[in-house]
PDB file of N, CA and C in Angstrom:
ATOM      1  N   UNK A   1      10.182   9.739  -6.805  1.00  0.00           N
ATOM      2  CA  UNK A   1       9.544  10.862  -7.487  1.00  0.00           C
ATOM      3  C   UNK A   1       8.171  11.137  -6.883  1.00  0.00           C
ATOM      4  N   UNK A   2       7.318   9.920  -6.424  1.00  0.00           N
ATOM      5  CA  UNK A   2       6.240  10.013  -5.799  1.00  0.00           C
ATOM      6  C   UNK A   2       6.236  11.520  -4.846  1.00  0.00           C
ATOM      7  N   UNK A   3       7.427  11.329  -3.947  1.00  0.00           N
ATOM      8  CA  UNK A   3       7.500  12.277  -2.969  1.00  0.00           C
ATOM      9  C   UNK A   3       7.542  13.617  -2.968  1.00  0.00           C
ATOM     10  N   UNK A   4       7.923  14.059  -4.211  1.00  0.00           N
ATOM     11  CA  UNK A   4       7.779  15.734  -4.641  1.00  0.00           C
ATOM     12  C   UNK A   4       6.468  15.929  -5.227  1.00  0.00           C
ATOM     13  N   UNK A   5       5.669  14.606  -5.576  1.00  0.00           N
ATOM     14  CA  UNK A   5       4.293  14.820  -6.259  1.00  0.00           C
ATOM     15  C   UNK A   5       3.675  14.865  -4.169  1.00  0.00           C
ATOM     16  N   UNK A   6       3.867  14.146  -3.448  1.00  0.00           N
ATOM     17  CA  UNK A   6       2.712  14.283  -2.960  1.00  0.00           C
ATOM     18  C   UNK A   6       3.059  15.600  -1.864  1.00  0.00           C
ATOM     19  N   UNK A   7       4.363  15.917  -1.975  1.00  0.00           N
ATOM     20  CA  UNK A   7       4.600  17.511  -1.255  1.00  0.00           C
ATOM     21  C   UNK A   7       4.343  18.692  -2.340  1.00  0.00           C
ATOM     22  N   UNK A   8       4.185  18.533  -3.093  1.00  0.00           N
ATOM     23  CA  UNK A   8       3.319  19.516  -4.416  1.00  0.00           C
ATOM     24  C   UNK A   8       1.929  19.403  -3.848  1.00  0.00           C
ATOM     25  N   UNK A   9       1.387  18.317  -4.113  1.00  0.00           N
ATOM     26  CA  UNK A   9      -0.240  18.311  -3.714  1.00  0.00           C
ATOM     27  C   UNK A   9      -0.638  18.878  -2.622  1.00  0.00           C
ATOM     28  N   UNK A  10       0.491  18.828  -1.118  1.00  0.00           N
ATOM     29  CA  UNK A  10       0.248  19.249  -0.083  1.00  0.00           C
ATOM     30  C   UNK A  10       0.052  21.093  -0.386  1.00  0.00           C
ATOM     31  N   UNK A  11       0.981  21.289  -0.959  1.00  0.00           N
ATOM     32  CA  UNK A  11       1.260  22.805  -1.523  1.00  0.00           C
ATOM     33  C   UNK A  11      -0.132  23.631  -1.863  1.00  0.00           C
ATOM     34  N   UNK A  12      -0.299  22.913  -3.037  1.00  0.00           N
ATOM     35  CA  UNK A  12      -1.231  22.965  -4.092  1.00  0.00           C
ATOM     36  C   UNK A  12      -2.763  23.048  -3.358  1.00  0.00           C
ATOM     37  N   UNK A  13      -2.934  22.105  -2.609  1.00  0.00           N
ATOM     38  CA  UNK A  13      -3.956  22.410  -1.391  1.00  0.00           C
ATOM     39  C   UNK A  13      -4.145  23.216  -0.625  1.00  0.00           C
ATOM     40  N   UNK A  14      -3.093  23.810   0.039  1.00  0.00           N
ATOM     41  CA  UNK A  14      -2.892  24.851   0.865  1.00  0.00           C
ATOM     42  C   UNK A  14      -3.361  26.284  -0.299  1.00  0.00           C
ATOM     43  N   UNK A  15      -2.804  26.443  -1.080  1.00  0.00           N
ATOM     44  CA  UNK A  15      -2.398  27.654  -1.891  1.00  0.00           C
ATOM     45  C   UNK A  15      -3.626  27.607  -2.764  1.00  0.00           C
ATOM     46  N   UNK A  16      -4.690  26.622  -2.799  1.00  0.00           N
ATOM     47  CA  UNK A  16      -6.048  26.449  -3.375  1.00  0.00           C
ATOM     48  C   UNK A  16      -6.813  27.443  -2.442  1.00  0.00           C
ATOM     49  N   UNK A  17      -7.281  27.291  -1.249  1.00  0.00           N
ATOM     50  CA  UNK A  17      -7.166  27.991  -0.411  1.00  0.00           C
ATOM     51  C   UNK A  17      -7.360  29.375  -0.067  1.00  0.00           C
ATOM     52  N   UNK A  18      -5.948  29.540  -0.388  1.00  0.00           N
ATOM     53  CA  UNK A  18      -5.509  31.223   0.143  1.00  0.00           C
ATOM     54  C   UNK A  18      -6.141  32.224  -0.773  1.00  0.00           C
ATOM     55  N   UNK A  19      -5.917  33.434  -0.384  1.00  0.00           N
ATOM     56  CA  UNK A  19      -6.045  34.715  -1.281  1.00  0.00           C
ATOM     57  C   UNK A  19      -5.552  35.151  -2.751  1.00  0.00           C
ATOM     58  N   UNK A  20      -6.099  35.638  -3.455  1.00  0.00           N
ATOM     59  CA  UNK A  20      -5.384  35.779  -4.704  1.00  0.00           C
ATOM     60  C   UNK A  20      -4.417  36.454  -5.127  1.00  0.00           C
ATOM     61  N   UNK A  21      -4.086  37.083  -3.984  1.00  0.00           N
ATOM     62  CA  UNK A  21      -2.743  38.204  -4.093  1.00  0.00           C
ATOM     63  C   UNK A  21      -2.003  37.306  -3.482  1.00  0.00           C
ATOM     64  N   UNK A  22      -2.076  36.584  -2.564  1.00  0.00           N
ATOM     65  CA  UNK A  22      -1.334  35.998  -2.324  1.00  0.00           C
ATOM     66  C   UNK A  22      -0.710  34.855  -2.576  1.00  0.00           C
ATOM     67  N   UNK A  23      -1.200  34.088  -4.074  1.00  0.00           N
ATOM     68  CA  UNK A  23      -0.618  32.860  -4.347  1.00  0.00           C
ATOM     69  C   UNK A  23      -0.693  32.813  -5.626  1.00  0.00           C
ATOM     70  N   UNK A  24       0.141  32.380  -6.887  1.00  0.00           N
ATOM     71  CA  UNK A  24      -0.253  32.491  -8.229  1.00  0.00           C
ATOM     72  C   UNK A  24      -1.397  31.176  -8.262  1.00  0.00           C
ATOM     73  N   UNK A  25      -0.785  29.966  -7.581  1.00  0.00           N
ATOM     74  CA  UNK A  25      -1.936  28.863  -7.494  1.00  0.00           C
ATOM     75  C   UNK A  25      -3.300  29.292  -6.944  1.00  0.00           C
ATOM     76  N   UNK A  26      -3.902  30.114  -5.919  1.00  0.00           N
ATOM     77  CA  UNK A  26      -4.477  31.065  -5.898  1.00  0.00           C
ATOM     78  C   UNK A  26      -5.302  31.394  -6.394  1.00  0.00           C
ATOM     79  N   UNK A  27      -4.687  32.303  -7.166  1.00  0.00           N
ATOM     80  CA  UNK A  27      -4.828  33.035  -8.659  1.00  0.00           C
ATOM     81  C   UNK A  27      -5.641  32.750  -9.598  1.00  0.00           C
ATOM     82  N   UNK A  28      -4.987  31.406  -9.974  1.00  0.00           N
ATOM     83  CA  UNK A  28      -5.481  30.450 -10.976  1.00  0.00           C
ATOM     84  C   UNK A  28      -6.837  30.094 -10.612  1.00  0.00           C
ATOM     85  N   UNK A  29      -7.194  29.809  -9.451  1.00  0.00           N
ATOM     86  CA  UNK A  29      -8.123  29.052  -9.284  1.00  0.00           C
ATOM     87  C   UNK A  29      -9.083  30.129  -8.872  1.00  0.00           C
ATOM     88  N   UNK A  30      -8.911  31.085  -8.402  1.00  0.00           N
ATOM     89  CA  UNK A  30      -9.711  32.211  -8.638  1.00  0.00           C
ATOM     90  C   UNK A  30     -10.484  32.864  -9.914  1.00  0.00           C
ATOM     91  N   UNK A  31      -9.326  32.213 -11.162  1.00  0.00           N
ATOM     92  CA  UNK A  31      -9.886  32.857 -12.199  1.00  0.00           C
ATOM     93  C   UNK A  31     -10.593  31.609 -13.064  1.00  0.00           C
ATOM     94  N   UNK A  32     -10.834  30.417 -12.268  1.00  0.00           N
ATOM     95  CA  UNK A  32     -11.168  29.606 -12.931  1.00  0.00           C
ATOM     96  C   UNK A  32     -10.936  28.150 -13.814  1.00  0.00           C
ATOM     97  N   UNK A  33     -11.434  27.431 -13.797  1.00  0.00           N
ATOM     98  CA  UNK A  33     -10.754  26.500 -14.820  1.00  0.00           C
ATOM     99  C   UNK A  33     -10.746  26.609 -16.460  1.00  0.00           C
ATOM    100  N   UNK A  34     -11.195  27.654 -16.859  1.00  0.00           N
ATOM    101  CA  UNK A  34     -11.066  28.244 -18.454  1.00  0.00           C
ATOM    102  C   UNK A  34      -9.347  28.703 -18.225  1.00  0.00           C
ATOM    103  N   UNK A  35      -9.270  29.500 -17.551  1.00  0.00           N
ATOM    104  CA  UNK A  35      -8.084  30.104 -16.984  1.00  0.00           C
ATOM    105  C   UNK A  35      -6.857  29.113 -16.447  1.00  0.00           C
ATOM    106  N   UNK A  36      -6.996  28.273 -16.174  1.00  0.00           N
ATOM    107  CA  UNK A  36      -6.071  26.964 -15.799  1.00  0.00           C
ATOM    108  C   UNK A  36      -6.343  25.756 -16.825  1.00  0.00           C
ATOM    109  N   UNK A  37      -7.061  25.717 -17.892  1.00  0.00           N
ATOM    110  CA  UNK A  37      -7.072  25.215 -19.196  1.00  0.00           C
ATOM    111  C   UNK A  37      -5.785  25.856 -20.266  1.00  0.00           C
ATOM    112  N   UNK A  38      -6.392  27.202 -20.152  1.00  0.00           N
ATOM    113  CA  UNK A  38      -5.616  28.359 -20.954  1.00  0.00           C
ATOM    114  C   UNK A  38      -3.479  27.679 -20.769  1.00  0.00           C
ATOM    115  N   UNK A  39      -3.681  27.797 -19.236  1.00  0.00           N
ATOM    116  CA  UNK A  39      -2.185  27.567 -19.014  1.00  0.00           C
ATOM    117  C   UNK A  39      -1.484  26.424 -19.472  1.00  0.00           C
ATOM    118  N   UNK A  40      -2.741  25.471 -19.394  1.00  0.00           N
ATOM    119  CA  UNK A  40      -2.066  23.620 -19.341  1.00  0.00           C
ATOM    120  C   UNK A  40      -1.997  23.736 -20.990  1.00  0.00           C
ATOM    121  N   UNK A  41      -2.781  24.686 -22.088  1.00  0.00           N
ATOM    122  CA  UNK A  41      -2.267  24.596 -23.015  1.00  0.00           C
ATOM    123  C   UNK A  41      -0.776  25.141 -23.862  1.00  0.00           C
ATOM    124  N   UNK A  42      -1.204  26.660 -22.835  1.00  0.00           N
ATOM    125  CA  UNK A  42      -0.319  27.037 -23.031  1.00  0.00           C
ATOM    126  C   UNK A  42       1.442  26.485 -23.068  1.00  0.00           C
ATOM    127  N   UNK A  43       1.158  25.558 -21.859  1.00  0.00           N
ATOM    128  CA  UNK A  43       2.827  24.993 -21.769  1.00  0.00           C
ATOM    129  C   UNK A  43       2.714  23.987 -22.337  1.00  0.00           C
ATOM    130  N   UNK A  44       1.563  23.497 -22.891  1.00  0.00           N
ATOM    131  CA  UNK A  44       1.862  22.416 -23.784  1.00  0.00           C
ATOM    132  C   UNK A  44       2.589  22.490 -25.100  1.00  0.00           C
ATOM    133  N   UNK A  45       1.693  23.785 -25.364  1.00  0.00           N
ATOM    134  CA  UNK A  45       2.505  24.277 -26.686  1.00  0.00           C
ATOM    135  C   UNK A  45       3.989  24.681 -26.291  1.00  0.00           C
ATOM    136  N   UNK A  46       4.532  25.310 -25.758  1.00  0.00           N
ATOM    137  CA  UNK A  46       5.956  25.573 -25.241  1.00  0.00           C
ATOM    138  C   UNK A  46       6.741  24.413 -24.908  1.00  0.00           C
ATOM    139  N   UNK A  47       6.087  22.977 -24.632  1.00  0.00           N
ATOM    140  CA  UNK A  47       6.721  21.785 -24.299  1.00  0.00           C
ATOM    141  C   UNK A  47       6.982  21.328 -25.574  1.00  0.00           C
ATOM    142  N   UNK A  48       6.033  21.808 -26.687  1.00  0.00           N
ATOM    143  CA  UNK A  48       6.123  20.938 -28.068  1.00  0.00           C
ATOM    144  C   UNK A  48       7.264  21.376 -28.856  1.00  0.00           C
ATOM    145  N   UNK A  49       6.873  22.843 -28.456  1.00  0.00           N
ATOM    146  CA  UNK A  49       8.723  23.540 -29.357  1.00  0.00           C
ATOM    147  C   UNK A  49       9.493  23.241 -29.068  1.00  0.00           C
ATOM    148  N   UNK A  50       9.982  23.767 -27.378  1.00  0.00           N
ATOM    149  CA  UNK A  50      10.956  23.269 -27.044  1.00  0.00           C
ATOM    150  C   UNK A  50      11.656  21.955 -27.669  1.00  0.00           C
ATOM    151  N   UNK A  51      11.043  20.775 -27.136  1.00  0.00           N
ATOM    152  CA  UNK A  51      11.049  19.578 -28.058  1.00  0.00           C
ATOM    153  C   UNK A  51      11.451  19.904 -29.427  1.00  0.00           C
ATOM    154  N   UNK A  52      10.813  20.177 -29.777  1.00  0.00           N
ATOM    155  CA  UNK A  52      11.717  20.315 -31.367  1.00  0.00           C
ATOM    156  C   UNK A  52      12.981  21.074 -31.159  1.00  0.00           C
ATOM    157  N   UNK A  53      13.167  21.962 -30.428  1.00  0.00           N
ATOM    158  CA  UNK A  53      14.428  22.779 -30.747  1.00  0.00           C
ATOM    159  C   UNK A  53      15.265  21.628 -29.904  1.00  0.00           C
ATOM    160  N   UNK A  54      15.012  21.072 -28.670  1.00  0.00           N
ATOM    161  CA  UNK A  54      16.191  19.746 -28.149  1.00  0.00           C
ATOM    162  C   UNK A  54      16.319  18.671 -28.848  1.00  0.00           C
ATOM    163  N   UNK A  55      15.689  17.992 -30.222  1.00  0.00           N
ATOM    164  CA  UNK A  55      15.854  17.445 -30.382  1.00  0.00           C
ATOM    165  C   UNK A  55      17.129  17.267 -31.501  1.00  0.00           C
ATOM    166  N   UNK A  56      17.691  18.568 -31.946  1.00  0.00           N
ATOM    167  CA  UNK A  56      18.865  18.641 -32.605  1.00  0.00           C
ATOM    168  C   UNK A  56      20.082  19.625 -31.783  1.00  0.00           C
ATOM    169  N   UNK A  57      19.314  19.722 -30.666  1.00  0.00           N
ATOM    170  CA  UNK A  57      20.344  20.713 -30.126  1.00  0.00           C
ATOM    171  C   UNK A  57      21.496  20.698 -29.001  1.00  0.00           C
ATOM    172  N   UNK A  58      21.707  21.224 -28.138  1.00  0.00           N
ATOM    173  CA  UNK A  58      22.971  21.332 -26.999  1.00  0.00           C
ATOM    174  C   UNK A  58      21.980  21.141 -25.862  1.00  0.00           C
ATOM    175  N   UNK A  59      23.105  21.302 -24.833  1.00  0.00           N
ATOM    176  CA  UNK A  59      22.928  20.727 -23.448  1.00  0.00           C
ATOM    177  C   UNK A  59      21.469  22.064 -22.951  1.00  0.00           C
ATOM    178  N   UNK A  60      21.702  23.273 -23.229  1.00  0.00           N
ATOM    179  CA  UNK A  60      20.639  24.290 -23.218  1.00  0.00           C
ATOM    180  C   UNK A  60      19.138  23.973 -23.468  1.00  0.00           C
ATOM    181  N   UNK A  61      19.164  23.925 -24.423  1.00  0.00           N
ATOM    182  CA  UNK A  61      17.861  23.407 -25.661  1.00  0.00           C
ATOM    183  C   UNK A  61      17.379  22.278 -24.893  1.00  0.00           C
ATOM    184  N   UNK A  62      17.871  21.170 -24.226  1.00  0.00           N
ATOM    185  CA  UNK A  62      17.649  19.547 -23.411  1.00  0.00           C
ATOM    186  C   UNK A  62      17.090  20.457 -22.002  1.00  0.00           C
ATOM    187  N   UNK A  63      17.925  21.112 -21.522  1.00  0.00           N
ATOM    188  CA  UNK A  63      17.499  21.677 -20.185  1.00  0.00           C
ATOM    189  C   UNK A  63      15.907  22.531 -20.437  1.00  0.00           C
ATOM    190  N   UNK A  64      15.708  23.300 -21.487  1.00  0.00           N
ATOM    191  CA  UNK A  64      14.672  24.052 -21.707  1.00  0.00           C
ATOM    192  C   UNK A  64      13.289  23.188 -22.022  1.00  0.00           C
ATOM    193  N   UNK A  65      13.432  22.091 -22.533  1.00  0.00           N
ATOM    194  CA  UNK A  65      12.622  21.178 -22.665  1.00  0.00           C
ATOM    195  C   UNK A  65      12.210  20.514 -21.264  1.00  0.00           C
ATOM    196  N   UNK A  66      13.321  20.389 -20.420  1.00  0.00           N
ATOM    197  CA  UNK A  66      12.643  19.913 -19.041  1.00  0.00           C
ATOM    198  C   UNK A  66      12.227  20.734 -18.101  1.00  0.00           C
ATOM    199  N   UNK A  67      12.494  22.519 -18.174  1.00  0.00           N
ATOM    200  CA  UNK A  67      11.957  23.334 -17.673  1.00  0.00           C
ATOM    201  C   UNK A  67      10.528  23.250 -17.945  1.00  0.00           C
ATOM    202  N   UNK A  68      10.425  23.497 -19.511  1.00  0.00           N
ATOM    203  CA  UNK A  68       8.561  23.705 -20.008  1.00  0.00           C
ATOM    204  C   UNK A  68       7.909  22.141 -19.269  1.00  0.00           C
ATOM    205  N   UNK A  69       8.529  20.932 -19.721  1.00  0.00           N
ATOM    206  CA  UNK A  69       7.866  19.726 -18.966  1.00  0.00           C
ATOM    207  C   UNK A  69       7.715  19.786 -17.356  1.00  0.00           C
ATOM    208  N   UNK A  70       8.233  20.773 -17.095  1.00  0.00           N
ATOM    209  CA  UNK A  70       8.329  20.997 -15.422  1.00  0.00           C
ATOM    210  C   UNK A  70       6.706  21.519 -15.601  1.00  0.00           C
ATOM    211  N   UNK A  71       6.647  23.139 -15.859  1.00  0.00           N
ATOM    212  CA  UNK A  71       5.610  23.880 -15.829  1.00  0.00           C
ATOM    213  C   UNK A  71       4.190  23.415 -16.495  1.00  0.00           C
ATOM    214  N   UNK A  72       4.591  21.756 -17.114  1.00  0.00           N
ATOM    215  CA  UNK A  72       3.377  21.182 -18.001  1.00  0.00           C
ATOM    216  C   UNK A  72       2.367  20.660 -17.098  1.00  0.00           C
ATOM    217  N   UNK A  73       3.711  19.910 -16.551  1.00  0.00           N
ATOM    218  CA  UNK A  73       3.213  18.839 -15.393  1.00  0.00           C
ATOM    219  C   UNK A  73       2.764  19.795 -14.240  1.00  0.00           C
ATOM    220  N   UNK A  74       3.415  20.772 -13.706  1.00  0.00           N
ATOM    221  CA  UNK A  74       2.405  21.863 -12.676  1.00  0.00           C
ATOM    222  C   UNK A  74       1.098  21.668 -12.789  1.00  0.00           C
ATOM    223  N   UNK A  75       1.028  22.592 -14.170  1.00  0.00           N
ATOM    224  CA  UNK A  75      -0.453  23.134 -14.382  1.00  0.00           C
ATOM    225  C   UNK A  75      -1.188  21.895 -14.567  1.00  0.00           C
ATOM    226  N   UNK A  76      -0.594  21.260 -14.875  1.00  0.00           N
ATOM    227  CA  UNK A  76      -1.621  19.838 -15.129  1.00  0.00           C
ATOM    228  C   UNK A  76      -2.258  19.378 -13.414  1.00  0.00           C
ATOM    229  N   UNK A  77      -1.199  19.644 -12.664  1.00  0.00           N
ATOM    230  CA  UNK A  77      -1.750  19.036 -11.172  1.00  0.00           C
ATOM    231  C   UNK A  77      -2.465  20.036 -10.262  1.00  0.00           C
ATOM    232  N   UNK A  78      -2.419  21.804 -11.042  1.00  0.00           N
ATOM    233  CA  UNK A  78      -3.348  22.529 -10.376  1.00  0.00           C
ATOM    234  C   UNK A  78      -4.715  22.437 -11.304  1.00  0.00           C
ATOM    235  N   UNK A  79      -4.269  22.004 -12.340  1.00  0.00           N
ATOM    236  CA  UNK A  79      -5.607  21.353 -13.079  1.00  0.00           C
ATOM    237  C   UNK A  79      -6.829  20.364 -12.386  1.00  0.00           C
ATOM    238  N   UNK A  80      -5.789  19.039 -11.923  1.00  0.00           N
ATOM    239  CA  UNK A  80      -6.631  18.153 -11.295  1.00  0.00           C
ATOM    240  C   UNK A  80      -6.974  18.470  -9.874  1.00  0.00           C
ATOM    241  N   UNK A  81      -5.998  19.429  -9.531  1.00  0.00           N
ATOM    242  CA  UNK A  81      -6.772  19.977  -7.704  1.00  0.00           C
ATOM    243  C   UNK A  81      -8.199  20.931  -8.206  1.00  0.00           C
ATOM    244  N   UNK A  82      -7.600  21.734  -9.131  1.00  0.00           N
ATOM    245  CA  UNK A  82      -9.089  22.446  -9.204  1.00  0.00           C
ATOM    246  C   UNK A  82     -10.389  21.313  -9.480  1.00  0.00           C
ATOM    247  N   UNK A  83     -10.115  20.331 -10.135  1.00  0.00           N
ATOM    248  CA  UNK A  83     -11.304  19.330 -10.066  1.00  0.00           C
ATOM    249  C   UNK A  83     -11.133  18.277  -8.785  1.00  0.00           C
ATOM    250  N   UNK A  84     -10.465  18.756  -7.966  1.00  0.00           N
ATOM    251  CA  UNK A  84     -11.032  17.772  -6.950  1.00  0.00           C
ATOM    252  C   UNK A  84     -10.308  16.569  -7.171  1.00  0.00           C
ATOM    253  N   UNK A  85      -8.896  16.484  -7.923  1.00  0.00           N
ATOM    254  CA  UNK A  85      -8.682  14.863  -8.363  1.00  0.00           C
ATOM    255  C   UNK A  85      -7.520  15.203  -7.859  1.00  0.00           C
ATOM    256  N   UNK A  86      -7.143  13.563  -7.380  1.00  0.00           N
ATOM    257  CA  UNK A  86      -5.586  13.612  -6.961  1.00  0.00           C
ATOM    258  C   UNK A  86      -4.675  13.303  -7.803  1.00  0.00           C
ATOM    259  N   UNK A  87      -2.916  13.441  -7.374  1.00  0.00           N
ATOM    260  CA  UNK A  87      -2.177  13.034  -8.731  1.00  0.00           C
ATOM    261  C   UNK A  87      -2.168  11.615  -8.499  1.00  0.00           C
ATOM    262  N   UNK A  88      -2.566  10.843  -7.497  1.00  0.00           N
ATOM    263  CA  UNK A  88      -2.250   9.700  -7.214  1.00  0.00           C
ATOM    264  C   UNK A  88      -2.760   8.599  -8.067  1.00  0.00           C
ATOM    265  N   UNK A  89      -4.732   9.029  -8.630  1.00  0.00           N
ATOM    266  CA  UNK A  89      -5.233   8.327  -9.770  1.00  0.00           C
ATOM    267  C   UNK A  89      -4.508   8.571 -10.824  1.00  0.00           C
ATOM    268  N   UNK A  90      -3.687   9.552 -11.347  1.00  0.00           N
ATOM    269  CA  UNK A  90      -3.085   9.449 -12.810  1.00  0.00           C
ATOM    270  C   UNK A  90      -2.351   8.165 -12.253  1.00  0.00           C
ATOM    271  N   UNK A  91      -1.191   8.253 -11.650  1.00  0.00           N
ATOM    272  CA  UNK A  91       0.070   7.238 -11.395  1.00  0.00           C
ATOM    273  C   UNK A  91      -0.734   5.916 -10.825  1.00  0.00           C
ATOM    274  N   UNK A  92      -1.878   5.788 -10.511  1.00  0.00           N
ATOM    275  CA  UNK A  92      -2.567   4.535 -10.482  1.00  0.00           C
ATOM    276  C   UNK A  92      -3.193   4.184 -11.872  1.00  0.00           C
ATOM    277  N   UNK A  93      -3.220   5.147 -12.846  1.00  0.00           N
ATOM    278  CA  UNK A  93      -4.006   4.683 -14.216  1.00  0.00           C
ATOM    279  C   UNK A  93      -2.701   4.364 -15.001  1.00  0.00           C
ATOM    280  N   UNK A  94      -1.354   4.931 -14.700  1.00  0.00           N
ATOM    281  CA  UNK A  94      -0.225   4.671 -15.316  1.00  0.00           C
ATOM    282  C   UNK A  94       0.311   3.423 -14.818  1.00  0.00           C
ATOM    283  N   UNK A  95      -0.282   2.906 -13.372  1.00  0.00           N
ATOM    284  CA  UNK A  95       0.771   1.587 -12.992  1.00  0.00           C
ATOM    285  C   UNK A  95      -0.127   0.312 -13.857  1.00  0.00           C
ATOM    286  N   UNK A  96      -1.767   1.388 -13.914  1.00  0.00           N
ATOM    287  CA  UNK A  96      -2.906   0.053 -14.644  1.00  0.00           C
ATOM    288  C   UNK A  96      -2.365  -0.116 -15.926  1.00  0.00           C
ATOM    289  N   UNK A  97      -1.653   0.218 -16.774  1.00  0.00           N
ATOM    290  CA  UNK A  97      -1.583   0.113 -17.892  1.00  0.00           C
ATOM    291  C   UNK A  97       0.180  -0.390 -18.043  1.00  0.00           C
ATOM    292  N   UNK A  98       0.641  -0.144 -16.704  1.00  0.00           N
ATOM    293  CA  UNK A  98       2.301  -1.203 -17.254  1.00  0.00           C
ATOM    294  C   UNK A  98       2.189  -1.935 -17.564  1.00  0.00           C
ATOM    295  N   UNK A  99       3.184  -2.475 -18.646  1.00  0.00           N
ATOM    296  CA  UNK A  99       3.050  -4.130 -19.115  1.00  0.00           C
ATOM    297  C   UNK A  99       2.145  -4.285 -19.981  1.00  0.00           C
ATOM    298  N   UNK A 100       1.126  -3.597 -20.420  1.00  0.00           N
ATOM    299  CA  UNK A 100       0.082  -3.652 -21.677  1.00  0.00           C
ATOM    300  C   UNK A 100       0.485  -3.075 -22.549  1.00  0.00           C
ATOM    301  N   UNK A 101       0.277  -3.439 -24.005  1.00  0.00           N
ATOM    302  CA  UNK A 101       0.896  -3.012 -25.011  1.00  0.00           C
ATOM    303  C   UNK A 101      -0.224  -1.679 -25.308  1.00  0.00           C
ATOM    304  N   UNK A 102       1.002  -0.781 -25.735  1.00  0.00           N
ATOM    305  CA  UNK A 102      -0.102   0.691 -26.094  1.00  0.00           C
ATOM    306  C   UNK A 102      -0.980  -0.214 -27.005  1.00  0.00           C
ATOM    307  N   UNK A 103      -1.120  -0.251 -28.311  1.00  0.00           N
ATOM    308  CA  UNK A 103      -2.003  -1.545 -29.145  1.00  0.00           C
ATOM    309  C   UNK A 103      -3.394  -1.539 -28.291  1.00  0.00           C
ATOM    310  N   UNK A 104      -2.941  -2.059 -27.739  1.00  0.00           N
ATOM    311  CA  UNK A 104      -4.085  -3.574 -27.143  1.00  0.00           C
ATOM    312  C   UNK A 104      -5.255  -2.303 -25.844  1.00  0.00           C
ATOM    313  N   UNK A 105      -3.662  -1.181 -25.190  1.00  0.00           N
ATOM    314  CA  UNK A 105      -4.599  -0.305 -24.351  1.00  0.00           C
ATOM    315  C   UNK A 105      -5.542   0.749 -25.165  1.00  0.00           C
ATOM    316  N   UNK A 106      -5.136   0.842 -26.343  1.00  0.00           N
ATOM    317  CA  UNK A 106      -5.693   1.694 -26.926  1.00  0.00           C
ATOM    318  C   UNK A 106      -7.230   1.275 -27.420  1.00  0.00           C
ATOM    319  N   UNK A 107      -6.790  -0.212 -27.913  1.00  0.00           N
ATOM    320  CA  UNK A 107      -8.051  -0.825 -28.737  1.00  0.00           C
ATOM    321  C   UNK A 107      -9.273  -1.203 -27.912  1.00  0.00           C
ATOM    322  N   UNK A 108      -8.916  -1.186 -26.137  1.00  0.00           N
ATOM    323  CA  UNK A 108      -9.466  -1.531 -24.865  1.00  0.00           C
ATOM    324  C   UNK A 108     -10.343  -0.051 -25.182  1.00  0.00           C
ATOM    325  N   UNK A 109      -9.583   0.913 -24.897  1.00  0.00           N
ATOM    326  CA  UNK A 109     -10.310   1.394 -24.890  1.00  0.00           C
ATOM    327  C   UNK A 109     -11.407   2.180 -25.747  1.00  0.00           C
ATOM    328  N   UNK A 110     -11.418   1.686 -26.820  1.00  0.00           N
ATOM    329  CA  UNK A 110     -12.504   2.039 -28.395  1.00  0.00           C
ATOM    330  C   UNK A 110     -13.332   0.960 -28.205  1.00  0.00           C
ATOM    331  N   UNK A 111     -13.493   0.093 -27.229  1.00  0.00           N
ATOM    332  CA  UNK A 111     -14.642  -0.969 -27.735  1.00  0.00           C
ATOM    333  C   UNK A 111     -15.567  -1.152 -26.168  1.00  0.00           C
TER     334      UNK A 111
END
């Protein structure tokens, strides 16, 4: 999975970049990070319904939930290019925390 994250990033770099007509990533970053906030909420909220509607539903409803988690996780990584961050520290803060009990990571981090 690594490998579509770090040919996204390659993308995502390039298309940071370019013109605003010419790239919706672009776009985004043209109009800002209020504007690429706006989105990462936006599909958050669309990830949350969805979710509810797959969680009693058909093979449709399951697929629509991994579409919006598709477009979550996007905006989330033109999120961290617009700040300059790679996806590589999330999946290094996710390998720091395998094997620790949520509990114990949580309480780590309140004190």
């Amino acid at each position: 999975m690594s490998d579509i994250l770090d040919r996204l990033q390659v993308v995502l770099e390039q298309r940071r970049l370019a013109q605003p007509q010419e790239s919706y990533v672009a776009a985004l970053h043209h109009q800002g990070l209020n504007k690429i906030l706006e989105k990462v909420g936006e599909e958050a909220t669309e990830t949350l319904l969805a979710a509810k509607d797959a969680e009693h539903g058909d093979a449709s409803t399951r697929q629509a939930l991994i579409a919006e988690t598709a477009d979550l996780w996007f905006h989330s990584l033109v999120m961290l290019s617009h700040l300059g961050l790679d996806h590589h520290l999330v999946l290094d803060e996710l390998a720091r925390r395998f094997g620790v009990s949520g509990h114990d990571e949580k309480a780590a981090r309140q004190s």
